[in-house]
Protein backbone atom coordinates (compact mmCIF):
# COMPACT_ATOMS: atom_id res chain seq x y z
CA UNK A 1 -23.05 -12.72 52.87
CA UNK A 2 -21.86 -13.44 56.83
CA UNK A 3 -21.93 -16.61 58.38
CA UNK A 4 -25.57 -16.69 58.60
CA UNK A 5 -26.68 -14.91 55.21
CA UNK A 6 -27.64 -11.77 57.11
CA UNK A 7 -25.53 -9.38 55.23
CA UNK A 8 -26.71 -8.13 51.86
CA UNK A 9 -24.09 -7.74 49.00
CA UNK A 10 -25.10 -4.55 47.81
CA UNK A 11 -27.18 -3.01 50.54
CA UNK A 12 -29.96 -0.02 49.84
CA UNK A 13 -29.38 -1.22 46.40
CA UNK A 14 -26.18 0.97 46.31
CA UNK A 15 -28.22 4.06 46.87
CA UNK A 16 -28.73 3.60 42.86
CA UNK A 17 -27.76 5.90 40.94
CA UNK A 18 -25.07 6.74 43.37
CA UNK A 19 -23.30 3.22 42.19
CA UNK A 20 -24.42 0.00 40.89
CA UNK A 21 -23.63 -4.15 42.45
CA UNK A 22 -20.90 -6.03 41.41
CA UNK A 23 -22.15 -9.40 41.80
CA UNK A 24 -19.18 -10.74 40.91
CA UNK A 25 -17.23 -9.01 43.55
CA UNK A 26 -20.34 -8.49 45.97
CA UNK A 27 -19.85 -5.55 46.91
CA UNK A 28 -21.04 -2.10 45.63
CA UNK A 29 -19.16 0.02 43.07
CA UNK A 30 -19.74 3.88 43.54
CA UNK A 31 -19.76 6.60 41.14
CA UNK A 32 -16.67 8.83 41.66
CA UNK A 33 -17.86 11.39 44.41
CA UNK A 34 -19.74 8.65 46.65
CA UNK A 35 -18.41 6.41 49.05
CA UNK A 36 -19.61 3.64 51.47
CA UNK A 37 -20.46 0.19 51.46
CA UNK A 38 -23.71 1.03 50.15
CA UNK A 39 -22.43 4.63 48.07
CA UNK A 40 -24.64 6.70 50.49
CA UNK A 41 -21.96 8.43 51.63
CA UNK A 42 -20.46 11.68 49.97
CA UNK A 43 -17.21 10.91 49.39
CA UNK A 44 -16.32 14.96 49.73
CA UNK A 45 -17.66 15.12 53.26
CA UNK A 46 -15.17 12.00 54.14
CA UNK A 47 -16.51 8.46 54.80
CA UNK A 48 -16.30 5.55 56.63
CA UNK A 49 -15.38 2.07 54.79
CA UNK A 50 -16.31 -1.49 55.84
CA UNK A 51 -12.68 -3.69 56.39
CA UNK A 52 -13.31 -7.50 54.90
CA UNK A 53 -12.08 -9.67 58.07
CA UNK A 54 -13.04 -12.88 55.89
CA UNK A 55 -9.74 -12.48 53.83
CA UNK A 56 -6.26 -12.77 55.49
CA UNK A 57 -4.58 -10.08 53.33
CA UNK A 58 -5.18 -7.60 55.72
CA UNK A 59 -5.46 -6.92 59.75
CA UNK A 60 -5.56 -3.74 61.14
CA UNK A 61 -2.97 -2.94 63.75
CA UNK A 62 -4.11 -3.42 67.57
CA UNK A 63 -3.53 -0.38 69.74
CA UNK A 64 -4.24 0.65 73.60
CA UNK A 65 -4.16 3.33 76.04
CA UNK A 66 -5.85 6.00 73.33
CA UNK A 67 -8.51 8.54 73.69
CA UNK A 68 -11.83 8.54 71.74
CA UNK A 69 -14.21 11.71 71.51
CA UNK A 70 -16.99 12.49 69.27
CA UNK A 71 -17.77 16.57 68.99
CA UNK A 72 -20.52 17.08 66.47
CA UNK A 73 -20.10 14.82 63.10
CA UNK A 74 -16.24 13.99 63.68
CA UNK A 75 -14.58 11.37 65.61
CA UNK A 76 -11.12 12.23 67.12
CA UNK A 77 -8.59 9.23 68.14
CA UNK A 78 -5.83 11.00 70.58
CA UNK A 79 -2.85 9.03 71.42
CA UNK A 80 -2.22 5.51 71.89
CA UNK A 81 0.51 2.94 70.95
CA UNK A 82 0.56 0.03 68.11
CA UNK A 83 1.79 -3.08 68.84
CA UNK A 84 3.83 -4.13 66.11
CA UNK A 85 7.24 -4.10 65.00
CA UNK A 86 9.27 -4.20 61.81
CA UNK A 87 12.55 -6.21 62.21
């Protein structure tokens, strides 16, 4: 996948037998208790997930003026404002 065929479908071969590809879908389906674009990650011990910026159904909000900090394995976001309104 990616605009220059550089991103594997399923990487690590979805950590198999932690999940199997989808081809049809292209992406990685894990078993229940792992997570992760390539189901490497225990899904008990929290995750991170991979946000598909090819399709327009969803954007992420933009924010400014927060705090990042990493302390051991956990990444803390403090403050900050969104810039988006309902009306």
């Amino acid at each position: 996948m990616g605009r220059a065929c550089h991103i594997p479908k399923c990487p690590n071969n979805c950590t198999y037998p932690n999940g199997y590809c989808d081809r049809e879908r292209h992406r990685c389906m894990c078993k229940k208790e792992y997570a992760g674009s390539d189901c490497k990650q225990k899904a008990s011990h929290g995750y991170w997930e991979t946000i598909d910026t090819d399709t327009k159904s969803f954007s992420p909000p933009g924010s400014a003026s927060h705090g990042t900090a990493i302390y051991g394995d956990t990444m803390f976001v403090i403050g900050g404002n969104f810039f988006f309104y309902f009306y």
